[in-house]
C-alpha atoms as a PDB file:
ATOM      1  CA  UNK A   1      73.838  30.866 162.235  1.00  0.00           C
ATOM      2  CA  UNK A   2      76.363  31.472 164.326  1.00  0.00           C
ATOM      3  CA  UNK A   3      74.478  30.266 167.388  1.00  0.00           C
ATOM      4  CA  UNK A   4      74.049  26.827 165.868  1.00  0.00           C
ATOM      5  CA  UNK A   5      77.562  26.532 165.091  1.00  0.00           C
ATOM      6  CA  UNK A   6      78.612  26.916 168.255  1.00  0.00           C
ATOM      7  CA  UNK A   7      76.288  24.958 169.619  1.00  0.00           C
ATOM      8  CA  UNK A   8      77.288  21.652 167.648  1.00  0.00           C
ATOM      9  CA  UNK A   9      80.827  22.474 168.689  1.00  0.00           C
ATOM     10  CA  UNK A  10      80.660  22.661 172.684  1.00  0.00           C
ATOM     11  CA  UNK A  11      77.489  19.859 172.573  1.00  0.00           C
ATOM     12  CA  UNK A  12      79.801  17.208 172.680  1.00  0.00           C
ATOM     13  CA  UNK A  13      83.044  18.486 174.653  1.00  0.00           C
ATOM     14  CA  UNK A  14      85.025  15.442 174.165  1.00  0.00           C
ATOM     15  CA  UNK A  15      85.321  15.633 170.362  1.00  0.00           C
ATOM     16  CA  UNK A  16      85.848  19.328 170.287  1.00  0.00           C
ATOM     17  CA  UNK A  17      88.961  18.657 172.439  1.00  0.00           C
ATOM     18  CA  UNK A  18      90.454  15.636 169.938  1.00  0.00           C
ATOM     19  CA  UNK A  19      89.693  17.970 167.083  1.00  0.00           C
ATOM     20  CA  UNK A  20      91.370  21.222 168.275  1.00  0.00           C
ATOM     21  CA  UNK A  21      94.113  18.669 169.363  1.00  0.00           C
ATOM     22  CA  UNK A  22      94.431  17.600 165.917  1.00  0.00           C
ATOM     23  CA  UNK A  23      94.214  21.037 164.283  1.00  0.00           C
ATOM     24  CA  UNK A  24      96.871  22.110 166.580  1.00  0.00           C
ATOM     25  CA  UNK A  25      98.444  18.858 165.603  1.00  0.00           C
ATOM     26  CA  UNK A  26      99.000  19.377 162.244  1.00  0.00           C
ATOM     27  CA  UNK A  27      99.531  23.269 162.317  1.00  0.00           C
ATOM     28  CA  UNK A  28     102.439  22.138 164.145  1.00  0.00           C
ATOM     29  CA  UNK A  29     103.863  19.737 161.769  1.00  0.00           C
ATOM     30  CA  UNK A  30     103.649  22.020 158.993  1.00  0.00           C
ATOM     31  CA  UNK A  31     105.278  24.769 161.181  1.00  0.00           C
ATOM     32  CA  UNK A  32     108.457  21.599 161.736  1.00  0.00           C
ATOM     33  CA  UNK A  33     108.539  20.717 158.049  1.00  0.00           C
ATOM     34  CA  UNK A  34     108.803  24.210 156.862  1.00  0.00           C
ATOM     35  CA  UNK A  35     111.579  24.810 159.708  1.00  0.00           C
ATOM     36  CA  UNK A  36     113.342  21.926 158.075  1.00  0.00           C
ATOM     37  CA  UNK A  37     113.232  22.847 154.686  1.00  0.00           C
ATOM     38  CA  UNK A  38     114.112  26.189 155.049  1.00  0.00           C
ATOM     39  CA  UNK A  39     116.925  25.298 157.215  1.00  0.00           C
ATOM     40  CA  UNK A  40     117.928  22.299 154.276  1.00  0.00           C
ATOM     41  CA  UNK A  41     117.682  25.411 151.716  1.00  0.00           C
ATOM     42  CA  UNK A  42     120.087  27.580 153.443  1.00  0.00           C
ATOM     43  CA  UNK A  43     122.392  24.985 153.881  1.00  0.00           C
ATOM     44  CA  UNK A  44     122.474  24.195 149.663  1.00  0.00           C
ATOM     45  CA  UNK A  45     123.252  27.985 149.370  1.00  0.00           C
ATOM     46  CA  UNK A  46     126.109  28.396 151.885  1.00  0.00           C
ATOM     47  CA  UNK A  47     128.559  26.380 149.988  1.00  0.00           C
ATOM     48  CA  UNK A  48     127.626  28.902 146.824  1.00  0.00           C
ATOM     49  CA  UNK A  49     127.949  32.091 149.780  1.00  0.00           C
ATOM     50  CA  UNK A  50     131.134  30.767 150.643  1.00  0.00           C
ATOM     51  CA  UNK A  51     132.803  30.803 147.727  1.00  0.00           C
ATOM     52  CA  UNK A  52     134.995  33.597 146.488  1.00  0.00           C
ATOM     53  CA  UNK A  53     133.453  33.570 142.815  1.00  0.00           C
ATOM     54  CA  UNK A  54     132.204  36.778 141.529  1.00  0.00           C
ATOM     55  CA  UNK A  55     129.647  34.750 139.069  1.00  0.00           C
ATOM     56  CA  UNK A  56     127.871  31.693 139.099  1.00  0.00           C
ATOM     57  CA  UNK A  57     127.137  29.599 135.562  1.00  0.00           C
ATOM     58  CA  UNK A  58     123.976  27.646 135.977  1.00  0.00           C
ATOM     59  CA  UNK A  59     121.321  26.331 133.858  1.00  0.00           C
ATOM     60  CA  UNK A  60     117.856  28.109 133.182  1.00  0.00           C
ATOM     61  CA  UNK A  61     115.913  28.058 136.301  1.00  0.00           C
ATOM     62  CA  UNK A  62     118.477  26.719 138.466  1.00  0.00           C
ATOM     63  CA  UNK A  63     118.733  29.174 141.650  1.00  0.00           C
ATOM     64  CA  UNK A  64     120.815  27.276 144.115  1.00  0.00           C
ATOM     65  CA  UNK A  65     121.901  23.384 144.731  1.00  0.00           C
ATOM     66  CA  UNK A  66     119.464  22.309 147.093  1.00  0.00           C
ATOM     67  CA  UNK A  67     117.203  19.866 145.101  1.00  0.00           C
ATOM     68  CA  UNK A  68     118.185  20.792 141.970  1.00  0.00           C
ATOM     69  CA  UNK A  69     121.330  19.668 139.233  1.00  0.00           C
ATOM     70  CA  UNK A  70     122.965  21.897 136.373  1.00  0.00           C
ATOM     71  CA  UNK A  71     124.876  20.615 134.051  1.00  0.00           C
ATOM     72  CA  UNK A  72     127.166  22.530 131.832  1.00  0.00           C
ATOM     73  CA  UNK A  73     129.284  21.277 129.425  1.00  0.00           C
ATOM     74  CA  UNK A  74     133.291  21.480 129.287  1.00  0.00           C
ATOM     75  CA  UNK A  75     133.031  23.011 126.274  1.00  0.00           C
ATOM     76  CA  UNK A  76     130.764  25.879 127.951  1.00  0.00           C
ATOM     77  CA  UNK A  77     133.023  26.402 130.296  1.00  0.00           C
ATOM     78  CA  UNK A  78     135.491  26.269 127.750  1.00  0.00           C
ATOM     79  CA  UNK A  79     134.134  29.243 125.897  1.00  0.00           C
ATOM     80  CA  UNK A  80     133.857  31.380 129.442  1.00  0.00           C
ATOM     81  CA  UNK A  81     137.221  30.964 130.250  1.00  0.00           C
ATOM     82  CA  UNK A  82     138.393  32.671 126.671  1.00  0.00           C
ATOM     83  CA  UNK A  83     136.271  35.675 127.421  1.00  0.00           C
ATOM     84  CA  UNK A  84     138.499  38.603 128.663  1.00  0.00           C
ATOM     85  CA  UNK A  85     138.994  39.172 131.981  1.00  0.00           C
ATOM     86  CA  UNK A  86     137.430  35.983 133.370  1.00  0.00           C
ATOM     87  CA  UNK A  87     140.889  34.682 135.543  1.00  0.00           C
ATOM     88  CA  UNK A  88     139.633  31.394 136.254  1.00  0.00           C
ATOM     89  CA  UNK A  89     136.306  29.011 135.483  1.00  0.00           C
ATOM     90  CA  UNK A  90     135.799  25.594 137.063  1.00  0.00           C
ATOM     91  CA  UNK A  91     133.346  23.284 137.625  1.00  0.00           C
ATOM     92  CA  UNK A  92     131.437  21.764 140.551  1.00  0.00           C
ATOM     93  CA  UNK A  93     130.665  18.231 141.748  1.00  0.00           C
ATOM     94  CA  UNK A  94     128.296  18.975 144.344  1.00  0.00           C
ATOM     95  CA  UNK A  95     125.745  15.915 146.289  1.00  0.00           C
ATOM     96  CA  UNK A  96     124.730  14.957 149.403  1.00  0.00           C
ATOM     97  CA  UNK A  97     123.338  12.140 151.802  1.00  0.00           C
ATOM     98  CA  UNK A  98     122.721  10.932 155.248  1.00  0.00           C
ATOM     99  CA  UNK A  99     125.678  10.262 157.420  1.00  0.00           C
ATOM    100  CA  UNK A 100     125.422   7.293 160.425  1.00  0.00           C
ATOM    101  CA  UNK A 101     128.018   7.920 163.222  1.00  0.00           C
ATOM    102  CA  UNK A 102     127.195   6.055 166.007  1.00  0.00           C
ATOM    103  CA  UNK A 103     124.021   6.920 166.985  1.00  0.00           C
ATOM    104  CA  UNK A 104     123.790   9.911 164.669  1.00  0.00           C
ATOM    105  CA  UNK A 105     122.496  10.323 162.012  1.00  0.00           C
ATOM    106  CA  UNK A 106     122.755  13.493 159.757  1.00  0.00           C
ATOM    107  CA  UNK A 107     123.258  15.186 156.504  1.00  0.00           C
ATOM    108  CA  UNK A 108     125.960  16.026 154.700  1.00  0.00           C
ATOM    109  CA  UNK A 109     126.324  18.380 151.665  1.00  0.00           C
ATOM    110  CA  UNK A 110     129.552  18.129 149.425  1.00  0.00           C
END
């Protein structure tokens, strides 16, 4: 079984070549999306590691601000800051988009 699989993949050595090109290909671009992603998904957290807050308020599910909203009302936040102990609640506009300077063109998270 083996023997025959092997043998349809070297008979033609020209097609072998464009396919292991193309597997290598796209194991590649996955490997530069999921660079890219993870590297967009640190960047949402950092503003939240940055901050000197001891606790965050969020919606259910909501882990950090990359793709994601949460919206809590002002009278939420209303109710937290009458709890004992809690000095100071606010909220947080947070968004982001492409920046052109020039000739470059990048992200910006604020």
């Amino acid at each position: 079984m083996l023997k025959l699989a092997w043998s349809n993949l070297t008979y033609d050595k020209t097609r072998l070549t464009i396919s292991a090109g193309g597997v290598a290909l796209a194991i590649l671009l996955i490997l530069v999306i999921s660079g890219i992603f993870a590297g967009s998904e640190e960047h949402a957290v950092l503003y939240i590691r940055k901050q000197p807050a001891s606790l965050w308020l969020m919606q259910g599910g909501v882990e950090n601000l990359h793709m994601s909203s949460s919206i809590v009302p002002d009278t939420t936040l209303e109710k937290v800051r009458q709890i004992p102990g809690v000095r100071e609640a606010t909220g947080v506009l947070y968004g982001g988009g492409n920046v052109e300077i020039g000739d470059t063109i990048g992200y910006v998270g604020t």
